[in-house]
Protein backbone atom coordinates (compact mmCIF):
# COMPACT_ATOMS: atom_id res chain seq x y z
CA UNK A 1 7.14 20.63 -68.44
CA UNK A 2 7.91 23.25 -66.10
CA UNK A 3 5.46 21.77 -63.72
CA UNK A 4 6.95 18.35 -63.81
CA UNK A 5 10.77 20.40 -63.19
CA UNK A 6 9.50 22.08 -59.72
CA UNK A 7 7.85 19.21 -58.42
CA UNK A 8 11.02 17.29 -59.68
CA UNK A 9 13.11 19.86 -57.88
CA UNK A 10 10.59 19.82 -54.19
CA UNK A 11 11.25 16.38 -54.07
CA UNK A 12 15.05 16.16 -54.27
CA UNK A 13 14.99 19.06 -52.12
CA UNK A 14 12.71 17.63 -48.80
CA UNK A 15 14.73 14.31 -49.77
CA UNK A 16 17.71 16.46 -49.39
CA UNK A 17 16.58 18.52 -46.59
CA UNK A 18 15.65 15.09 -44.76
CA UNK A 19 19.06 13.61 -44.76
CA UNK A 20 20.74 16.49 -43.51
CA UNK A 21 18.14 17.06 -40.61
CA UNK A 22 16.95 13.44 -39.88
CA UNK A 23 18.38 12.86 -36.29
CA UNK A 24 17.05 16.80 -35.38
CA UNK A 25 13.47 15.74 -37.11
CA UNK A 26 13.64 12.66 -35.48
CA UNK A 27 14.55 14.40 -31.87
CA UNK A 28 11.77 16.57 -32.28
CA UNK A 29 9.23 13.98 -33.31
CA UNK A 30 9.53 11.88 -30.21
CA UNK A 31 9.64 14.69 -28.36
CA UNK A 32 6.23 16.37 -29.67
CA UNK A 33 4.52 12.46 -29.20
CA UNK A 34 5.68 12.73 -25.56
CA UNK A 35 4.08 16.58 -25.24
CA UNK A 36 1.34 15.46 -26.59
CA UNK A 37 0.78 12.06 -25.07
CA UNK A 38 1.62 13.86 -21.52
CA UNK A 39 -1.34 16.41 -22.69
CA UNK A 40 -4.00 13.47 -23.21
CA UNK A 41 -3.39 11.14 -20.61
CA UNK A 42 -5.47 13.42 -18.26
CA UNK A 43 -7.97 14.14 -20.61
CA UNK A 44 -8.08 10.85 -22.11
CA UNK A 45 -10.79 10.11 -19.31
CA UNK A 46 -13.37 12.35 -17.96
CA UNK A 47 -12.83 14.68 -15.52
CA UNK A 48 -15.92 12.76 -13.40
CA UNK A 49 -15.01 9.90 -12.28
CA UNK A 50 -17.21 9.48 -9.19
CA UNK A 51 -19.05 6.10 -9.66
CA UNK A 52 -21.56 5.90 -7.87
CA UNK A 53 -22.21 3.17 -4.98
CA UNK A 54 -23.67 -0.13 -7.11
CA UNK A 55 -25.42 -1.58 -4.20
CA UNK A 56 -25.51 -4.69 -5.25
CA UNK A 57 -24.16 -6.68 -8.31
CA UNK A 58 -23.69 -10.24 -9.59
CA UNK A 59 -19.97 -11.60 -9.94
CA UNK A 60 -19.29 -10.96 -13.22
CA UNK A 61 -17.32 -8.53 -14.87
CA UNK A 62 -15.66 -7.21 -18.22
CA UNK A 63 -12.95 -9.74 -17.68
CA UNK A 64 -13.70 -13.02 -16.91
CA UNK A 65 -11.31 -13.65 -14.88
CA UNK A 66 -11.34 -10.39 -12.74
CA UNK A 67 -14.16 -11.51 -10.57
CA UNK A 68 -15.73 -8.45 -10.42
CA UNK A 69 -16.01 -5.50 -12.90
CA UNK A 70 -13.41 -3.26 -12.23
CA UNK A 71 -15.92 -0.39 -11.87
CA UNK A 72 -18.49 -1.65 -10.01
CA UNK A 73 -15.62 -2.51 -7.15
CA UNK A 74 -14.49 0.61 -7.38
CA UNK A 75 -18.12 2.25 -6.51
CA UNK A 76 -17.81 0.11 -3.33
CA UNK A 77 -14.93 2.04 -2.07
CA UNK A 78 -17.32 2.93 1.19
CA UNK A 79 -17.37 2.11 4.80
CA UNK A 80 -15.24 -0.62 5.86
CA UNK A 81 -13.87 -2.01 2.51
CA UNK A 82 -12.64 1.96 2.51
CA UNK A 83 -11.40 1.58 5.83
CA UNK A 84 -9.42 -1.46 4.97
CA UNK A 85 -7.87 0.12 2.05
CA UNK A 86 -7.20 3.46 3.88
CA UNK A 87 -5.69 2.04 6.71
CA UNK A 88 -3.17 -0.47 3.91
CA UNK A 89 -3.00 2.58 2.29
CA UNK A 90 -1.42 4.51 5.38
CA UNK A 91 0.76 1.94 6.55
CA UNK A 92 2.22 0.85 3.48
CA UNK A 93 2.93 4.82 2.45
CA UNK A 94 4.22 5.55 5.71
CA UNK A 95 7.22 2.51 5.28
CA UNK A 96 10.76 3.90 4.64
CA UNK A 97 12.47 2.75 1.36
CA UNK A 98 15.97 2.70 0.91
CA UNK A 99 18.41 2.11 -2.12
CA UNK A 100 21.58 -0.09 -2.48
CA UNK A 101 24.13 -0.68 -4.45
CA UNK A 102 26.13 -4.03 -4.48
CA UNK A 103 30.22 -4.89 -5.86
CA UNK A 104 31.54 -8.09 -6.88
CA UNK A 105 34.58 -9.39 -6.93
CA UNK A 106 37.03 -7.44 -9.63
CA UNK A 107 34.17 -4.48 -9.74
CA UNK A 108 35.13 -0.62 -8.39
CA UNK A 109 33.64 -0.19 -5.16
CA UNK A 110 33.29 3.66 -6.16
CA UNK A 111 29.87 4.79 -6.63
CA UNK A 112 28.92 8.08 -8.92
CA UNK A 113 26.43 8.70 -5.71
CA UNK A 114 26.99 9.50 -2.05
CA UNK A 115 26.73 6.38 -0.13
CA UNK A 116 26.93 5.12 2.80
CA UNK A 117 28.58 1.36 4.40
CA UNK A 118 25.79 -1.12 6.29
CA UNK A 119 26.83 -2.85 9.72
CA UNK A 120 27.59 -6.32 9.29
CA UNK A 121 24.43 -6.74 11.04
CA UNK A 122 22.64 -5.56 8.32
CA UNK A 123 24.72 -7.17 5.98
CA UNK A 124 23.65 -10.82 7.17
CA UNK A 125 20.12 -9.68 7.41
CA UNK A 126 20.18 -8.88 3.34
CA UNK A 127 21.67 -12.22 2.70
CA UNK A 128 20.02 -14.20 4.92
CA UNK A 129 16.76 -13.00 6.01
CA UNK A 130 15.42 -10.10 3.65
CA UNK A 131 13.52 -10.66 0.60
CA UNK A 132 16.14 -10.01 -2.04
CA UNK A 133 18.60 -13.13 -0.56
CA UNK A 134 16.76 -14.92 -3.43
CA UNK A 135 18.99 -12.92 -5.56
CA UNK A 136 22.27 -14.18 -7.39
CA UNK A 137 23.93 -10.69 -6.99
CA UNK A 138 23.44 -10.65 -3.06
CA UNK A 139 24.47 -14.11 -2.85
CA UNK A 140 27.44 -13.00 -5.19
CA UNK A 141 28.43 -9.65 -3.55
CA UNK A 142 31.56 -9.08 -2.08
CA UNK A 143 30.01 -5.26 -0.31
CA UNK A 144 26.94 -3.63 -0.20
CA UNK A 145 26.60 -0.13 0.55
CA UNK A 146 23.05 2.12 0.70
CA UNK A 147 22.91 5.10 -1.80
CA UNK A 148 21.82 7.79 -0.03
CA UNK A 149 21.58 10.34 -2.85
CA UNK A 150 20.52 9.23 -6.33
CA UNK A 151 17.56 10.78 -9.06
CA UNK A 152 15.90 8.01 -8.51
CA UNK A 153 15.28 8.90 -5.10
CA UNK A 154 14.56 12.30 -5.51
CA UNK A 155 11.87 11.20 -8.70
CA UNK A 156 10.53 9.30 -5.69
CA UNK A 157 10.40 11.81 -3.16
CA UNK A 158 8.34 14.26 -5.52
CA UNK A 159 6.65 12.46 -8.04
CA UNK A 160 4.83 15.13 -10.04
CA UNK A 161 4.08 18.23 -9.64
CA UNK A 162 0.65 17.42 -8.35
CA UNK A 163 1.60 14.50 -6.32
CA UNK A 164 4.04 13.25 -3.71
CA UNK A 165 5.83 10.24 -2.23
CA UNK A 166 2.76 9.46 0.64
CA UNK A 167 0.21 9.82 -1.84
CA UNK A 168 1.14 7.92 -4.68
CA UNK A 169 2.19 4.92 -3.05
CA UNK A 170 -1.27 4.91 -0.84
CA UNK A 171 -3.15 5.23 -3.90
CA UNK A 172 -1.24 2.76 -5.47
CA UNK A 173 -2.10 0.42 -2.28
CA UNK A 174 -5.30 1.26 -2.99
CA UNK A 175 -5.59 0.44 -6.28
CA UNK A 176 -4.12 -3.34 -5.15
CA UNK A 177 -6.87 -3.66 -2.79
CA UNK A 178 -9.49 -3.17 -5.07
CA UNK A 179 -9.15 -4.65 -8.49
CA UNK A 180 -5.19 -6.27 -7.80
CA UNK A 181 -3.64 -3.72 -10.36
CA UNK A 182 -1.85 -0.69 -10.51
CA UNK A 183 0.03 1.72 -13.33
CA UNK A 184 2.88 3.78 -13.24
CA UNK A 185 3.20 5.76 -16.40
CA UNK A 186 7.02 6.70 -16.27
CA UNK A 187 7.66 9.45 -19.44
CA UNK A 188 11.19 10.05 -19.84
CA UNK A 189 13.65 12.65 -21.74
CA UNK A 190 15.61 12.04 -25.23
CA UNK A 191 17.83 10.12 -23.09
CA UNK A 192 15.48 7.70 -21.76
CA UNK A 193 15.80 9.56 -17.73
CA UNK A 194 12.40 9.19 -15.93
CA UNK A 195 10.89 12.71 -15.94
CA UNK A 196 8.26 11.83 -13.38
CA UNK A 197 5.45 9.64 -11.92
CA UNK A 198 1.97 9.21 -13.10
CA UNK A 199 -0.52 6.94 -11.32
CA UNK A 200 -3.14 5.88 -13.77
CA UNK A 201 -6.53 5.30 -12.80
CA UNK A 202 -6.46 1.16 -13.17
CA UNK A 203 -9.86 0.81 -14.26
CA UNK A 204 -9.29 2.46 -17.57
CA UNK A 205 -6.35 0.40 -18.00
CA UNK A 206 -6.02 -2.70 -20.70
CA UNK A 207 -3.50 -4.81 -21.56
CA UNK A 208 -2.44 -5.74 -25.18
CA UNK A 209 -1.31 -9.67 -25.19
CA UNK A 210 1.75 -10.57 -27.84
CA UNK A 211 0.84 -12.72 -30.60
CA UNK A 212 4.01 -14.84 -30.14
CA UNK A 213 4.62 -15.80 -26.55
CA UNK A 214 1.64 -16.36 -24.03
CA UNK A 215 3.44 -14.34 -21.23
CA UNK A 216 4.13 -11.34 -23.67
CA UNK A 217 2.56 -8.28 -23.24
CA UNK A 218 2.61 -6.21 -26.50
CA UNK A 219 1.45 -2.70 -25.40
CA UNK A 220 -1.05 -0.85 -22.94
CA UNK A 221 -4.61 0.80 -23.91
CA UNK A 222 -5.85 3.38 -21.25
CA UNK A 223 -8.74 5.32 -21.30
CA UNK A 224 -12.52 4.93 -21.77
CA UNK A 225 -14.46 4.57 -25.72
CA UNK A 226 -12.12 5.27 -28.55
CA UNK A 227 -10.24 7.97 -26.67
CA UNK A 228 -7.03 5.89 -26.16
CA UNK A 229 -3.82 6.56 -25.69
CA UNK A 230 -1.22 3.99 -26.51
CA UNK A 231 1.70 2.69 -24.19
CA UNK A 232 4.95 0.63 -24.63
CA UNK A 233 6.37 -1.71 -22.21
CA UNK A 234 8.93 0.70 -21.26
CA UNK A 235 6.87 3.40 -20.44
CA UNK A 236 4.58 1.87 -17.72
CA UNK A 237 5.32 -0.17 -14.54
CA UNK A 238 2.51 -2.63 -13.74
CA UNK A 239 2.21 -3.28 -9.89
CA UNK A 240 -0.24 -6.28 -9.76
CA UNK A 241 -1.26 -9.05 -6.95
CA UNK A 242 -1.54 -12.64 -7.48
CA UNK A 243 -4.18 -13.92 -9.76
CA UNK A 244 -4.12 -17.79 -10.68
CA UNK A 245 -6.71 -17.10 -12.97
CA UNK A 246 -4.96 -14.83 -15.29
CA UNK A 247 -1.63 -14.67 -16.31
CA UNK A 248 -1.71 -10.47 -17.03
CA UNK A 249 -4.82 -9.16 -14.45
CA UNK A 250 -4.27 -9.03 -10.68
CA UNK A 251 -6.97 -9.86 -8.20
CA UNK A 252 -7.75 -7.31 -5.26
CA UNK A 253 -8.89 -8.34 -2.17
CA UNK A 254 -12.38 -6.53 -2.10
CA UNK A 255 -12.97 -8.51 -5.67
CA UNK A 256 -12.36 -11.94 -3.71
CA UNK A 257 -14.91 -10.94 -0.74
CA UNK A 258 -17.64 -9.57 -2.73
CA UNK A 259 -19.95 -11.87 -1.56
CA UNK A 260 -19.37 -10.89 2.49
CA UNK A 261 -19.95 -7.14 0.85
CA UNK A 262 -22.78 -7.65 -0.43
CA UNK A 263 -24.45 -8.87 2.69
CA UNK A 264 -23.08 -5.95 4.71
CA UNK A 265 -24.86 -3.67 1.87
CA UNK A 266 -28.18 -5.73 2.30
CA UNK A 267 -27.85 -5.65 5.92
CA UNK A 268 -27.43 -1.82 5.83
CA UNK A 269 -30.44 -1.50 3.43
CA UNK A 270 -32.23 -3.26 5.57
CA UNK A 271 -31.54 -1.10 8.83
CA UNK A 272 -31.82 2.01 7.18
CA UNK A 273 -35.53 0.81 5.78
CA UNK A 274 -35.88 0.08 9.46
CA UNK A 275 -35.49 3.90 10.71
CA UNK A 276 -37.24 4.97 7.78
CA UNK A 277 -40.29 3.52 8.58
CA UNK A 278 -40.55 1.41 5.27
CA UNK A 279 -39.33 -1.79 6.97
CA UNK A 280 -42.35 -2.58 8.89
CA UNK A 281 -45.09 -0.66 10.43
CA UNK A 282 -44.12 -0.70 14.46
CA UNK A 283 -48.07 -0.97 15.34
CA UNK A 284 -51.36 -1.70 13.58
CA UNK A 285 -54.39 0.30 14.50
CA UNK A 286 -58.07 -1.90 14.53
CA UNK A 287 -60.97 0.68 14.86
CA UNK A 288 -63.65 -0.46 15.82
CA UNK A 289 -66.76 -0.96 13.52
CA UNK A 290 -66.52 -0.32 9.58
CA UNK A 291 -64.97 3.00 8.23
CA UNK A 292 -64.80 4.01 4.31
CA UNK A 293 -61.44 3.50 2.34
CA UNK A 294 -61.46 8.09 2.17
CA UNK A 295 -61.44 7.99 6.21
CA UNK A 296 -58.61 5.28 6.41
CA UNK A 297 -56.44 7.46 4.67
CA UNK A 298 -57.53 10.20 6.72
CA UNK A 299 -56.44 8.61 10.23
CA UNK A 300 -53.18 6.66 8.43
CA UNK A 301 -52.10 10.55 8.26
CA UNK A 302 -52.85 11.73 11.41
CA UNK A 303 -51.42 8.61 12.83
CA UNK A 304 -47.87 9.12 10.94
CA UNK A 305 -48.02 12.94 11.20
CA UNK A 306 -48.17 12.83 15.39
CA UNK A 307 -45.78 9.94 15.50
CA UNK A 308 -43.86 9.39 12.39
CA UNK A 309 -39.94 9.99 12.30
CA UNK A 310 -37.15 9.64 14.70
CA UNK A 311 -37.71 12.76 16.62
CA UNK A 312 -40.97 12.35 17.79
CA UNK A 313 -40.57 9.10 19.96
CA UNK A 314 -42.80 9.66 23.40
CA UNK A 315 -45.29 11.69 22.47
CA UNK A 316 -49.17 11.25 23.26
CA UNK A 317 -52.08 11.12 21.73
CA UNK A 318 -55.68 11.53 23.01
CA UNK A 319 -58.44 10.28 20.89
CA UNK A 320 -62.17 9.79 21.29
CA UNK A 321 -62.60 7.08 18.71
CA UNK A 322 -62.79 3.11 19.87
CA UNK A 323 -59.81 1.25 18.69
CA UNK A 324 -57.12 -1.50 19.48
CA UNK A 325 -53.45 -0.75 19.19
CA UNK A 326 -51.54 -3.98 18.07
CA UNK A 327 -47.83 -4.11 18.52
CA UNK A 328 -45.44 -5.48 15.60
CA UNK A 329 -42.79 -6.54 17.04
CA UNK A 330 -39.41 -8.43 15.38
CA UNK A 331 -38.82 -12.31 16.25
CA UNK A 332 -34.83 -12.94 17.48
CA UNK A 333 -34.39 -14.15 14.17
CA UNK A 334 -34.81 -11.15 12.57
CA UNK A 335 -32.33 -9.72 14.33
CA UNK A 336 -29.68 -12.38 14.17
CA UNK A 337 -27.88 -10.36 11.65
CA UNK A 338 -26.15 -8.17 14.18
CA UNK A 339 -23.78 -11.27 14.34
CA UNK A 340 -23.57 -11.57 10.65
CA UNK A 341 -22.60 -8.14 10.21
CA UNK A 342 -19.55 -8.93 12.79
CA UNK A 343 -18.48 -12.17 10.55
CA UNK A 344 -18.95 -10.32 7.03
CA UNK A 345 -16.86 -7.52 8.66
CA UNK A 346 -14.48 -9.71 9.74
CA UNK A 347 -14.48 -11.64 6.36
CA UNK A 348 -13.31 -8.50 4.56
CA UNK A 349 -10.97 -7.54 7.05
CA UNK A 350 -9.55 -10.85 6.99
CA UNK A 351 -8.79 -10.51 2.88
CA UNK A 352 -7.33 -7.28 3.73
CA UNK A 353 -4.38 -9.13 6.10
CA UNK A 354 -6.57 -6.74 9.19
CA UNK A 355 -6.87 -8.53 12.49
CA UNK A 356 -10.35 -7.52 13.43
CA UNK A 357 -8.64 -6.81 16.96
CA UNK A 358 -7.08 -3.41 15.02
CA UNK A 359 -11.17 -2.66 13.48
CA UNK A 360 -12.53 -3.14 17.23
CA UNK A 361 -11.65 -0.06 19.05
CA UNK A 362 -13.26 -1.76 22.06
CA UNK A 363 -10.86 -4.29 22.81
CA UNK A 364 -8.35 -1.77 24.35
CA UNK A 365 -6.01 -4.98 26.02
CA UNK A 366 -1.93 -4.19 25.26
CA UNK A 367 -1.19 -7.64 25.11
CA UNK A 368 -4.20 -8.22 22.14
CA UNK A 369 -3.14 -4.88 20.84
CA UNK A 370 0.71 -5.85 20.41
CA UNK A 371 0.25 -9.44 18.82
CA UNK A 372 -2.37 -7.62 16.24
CA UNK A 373 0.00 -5.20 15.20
CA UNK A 374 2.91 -7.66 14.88
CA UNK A 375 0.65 -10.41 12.60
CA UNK A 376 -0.43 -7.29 10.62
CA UNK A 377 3.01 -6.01 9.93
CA UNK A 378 4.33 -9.39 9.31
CA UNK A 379 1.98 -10.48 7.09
CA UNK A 380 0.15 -8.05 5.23
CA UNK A 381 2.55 -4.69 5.39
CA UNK A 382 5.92 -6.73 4.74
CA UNK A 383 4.72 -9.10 1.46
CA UNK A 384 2.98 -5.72 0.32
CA UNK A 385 6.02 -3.47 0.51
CA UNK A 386 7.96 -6.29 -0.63
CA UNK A 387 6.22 -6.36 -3.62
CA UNK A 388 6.82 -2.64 -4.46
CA UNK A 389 10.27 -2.82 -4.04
CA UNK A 390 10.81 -6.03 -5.99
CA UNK A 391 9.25 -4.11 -9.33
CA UNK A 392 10.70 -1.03 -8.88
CA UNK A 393 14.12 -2.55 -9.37
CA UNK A 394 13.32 -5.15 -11.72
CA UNK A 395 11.38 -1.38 -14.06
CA UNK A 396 12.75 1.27 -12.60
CA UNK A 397 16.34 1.09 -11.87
CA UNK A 398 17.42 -0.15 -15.36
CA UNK A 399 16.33 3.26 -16.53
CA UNK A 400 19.17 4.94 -14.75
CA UNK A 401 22.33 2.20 -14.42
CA UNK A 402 21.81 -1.52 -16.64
CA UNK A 403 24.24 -2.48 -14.34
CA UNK A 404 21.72 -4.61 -12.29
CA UNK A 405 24.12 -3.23 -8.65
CA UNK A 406 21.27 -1.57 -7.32
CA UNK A 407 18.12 -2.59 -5.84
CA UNK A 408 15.23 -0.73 -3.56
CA UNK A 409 14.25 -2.69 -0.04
CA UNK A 410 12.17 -1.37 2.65
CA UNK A 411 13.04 -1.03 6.03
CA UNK A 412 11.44 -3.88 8.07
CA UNK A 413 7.85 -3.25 9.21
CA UNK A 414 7.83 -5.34 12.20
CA UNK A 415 7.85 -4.09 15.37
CA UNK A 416 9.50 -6.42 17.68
CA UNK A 417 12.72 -6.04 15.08
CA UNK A 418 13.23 -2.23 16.11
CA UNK A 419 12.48 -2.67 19.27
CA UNK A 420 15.00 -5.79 19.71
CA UNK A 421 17.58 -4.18 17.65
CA UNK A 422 17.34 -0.85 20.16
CA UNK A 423 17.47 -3.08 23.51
CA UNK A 424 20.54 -4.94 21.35
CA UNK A 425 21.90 -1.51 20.34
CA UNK A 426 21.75 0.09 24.06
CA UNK A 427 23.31 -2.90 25.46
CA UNK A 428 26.09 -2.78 23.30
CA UNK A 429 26.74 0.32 23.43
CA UNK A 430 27.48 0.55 27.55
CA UNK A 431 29.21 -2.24 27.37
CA UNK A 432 31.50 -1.19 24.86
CA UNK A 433 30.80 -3.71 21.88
CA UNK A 434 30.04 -1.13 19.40
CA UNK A 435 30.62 2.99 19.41
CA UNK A 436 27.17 5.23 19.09
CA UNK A 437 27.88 5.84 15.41
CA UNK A 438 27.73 1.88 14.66
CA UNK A 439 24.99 1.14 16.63
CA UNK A 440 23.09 4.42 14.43
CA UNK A 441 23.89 3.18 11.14
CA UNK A 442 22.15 -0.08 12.45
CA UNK A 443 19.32 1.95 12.98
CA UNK A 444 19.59 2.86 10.01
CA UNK A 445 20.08 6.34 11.01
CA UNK A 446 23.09 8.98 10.38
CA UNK A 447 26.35 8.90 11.96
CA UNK A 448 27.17 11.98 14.50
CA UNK A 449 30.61 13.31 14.81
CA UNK A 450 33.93 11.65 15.07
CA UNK A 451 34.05 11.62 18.70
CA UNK A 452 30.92 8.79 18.68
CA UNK A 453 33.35 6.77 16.89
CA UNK A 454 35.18 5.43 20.09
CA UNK A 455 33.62 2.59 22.37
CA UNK A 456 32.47 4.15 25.57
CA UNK A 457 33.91 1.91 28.36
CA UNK A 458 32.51 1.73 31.59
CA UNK A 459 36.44 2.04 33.59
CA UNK A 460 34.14 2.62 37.33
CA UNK A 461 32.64 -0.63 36.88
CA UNK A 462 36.08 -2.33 35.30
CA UNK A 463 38.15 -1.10 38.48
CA UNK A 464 35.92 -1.88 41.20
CA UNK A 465 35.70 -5.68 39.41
CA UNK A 466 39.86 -5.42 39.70
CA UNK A 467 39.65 -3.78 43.11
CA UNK A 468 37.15 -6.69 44.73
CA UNK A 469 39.36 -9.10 43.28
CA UNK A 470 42.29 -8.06 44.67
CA UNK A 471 40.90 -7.51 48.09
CA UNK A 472 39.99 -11.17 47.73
CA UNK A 473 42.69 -12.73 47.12
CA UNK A 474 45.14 -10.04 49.56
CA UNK A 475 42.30 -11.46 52.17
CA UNK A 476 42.53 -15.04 51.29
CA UNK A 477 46.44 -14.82 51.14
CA UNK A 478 46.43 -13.59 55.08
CA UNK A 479 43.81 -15.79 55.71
CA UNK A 480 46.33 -18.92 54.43
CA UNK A 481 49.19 -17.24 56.46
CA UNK A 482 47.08 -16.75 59.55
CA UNK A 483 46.01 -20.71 59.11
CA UNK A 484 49.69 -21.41 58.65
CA UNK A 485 50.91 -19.71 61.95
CA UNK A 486 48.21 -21.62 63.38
CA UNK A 487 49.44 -24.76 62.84
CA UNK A 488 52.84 -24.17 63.74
């Protein structure tokens, strides 16, 4: 009976204990999940993760859809498909992102955060020409000012501690490239405030479909065998390219020119066999008269000990036996793959948005130079960057103001648009249009000191204009009188 009484009693007391301590228990719960989830993600996939180079493989993969297994593209992260990525990588890494901050009609045009105004400029660019015009509030907004300090940028700016800005977002590009996905796991504190930035390795990554809606995505899976660790929606922002085939997987660009990489591989197989000696024998020797299978062997030794190898080219050899030396030579047709390595090359440069002109440090020209840099930044740096910014502020932002004022936009990549805006800038400056702090902040650069605010007229150029003219018309007025007393 007394048994019954203390078990009676633990149980009103934890029942007791619980209500009185359920948020604190509840606070420290979530926050031992997150220390311990933080712990695993690392380890939830070996430490070894260098796959090595496939060679060759069929297109097929663990997802249908995918093209290519996301591994197996990974391992082909060599020579130029690296390049390609690298050089994405670099670019898109290297592109300045800004944040702004929009007010509508009836809404307080006081930020929390330091800010900054745009030039009207600017202003028409965002509404008319950027990438977020599509957007009702930009359309709707009555001012627009840039943030300039803001957590989010600083989360940014140092993402972890073992990783910054430059290198997340170029291995994020990289991860695009490859298999068309990336993952940002985003923990965050009891109040739901990003802590920092993890970039998962993609190719560990799967996604869990809802059961009710077709476009629903119920959770996230990452990590290899049964080691998984579970994410929510919330917790992980999904950077992925376009994929008609599949409504949740992206598809990179190496995936969709897997063929063209395979050739290069076979083609570099084939070459290296070719140095190596295992291609084809460069010359056949026919003694003369009938030798015995041991003494064959013998000579084949002697032959590819005194000549074999690429450092041994030139030498001579004297010998006292009667033979024939028959050349093997290659037909042109064997070697018409030197121009198929140029069109698979330029195949996968091609699916990277790489003019071939930028691969080719041979063609030195300016003019080719210039127009390959301008296509590249216009079409395969600007939709790329574009895309970055577009999901950070549809997953990011919300986490710090559910507002919906703010939104991330790059800078724009193209090079003719600085260099017009500078010759535009220059211009209006000597002329007076604009003072040296407006024609900065359409830079997008800092303002300097109060005394840049006033227009710097040109008075030499105003007064000898007012000088000429009057010395023209004092001359034409004599002129007239000199006519008149003339004719009288």
């Amino acid at each position: 009976m007394s048994n019954k009484s203390n078990k009676s009693n633990k149980k009103a007391y934890r029942k007791e204990y619980y209500q009185k301590n359920k948020e604190k228990l509840k606070a420290y719960s979530k926050e031992r999940y997150a220390e311990l989830k933080a712990k695993n993600v690392n380890s939830a996939v070996n430490e070894n993760q260098n796959t090595p180079n496939a060679g060759f493989f069929t297109i097929t993969g663990d997802r249908a859809s995918s093209g290519v297994d996301s591994n197996n593209i990974l391992g082909q992260f060599v020579s130029w498909v690296y390049t390609c990525c690298t050089i994405n990588g670099n670019n898109v890494a290297s592109q300045n992102l800004r944040l702004y901050a929009t007010t509508s009609e009836g809404q307080d045009t006081k930020f929390l955060h330091k800010n900054r105004p745009i030039t009207k400029e600017f202003d028409n660019y965002i509404r008319n020409d950027s990438s977020v015009k599509s957007l009702a509030r930009i359309r709707k907004a009555e001012n627009i000012v840039e943030i300039i300090d803001h957590p989010a940028l600083d989360l940014l700016e140092q993402v972890n501690p073992n990783s910054n800005n430059f290198e997340s977002f170029e291995l994020t590009s990289i991860y695009l490239d490859m298999i068309g996905d990336s993952y940002w796991y985003i923990p965050t504190d009891k109040f739901g405030v990003p802590l920092s930035i993890d970039v998962l390795q993609s190719q560990h990554m799967k996604i869990v479909p809802g059961k009710t809606s077709a476009n629903k995505i119920k959770g996230y899976l990452y990590g290899k065998g049964r080691d998984l660790i579970k994410f929510n929606n919330k917790e992980i922002i999904h950077f992925k390219t376009p994929n008609p085939l599949d409504i949740y997987y992206g598809r990179g660009a190496a995936q969709s020119v897997i063929t063209s990489i395979n050739r290069l591989n076979s083609m570099d197989v084939s070459e290296q066999a070719r140095l190596d000696n295992m291609g084809r024998p460069d010359f056949v020797v026919n003694y003369k008269g009938k030798i015995d299978s041991q003494e064959i062997n013998k000579l084949e030794k002697m032959w590819n000990s005194t000549f074999g190898g690429v450092g041994k080219a030139g030498k001579i050899k004297v010998m006292d036996e009667d033979y024939n030396l028959q050349t093997l030579g290659f037909a042109p047709k064997d070697m018409e793959y030197l121009s198929g390595r140029v069109w698979s090359l330029k195949d996968i440069a091609a699916a990277f948005g790489i003019p071939y002109s930028i691969l080719d440090t041979s063609d030195t020209k300016k003019a080719t130079s210039e127009l390959a840099n301008y296509w590249y930044s216009k079409n395969a740096i600007l939709p790329r960057i574009t895309r970055l910014a577009e999901k950070l502020t549809e997953k990011l932002l919300p986490m710090y103001d559910d507002s919906r004022r703010m939104f991330f936009m790059y800078d724009s990549p193209i090079p003719e648009d600085r260099k017009s805006l500078m010759e535009e800038n220059t211009r209006y400056v000597q002329t007076g249009i604009i003072t040296v702090n407006e024609a900065r902040l359409r830079m997008g650069l800092e303002a300097l000191g109060e005394e840049y605010d006033i227009p710097s007229s040109n008075q030499t150029i105003t007064e000898d204009i007012n000088v000429d003219n009057s010395d023209n018309s004092d001359n034409s007025d004599n002129s007239d009188s000199e006519e008149n007393q003339e004719e009288e």
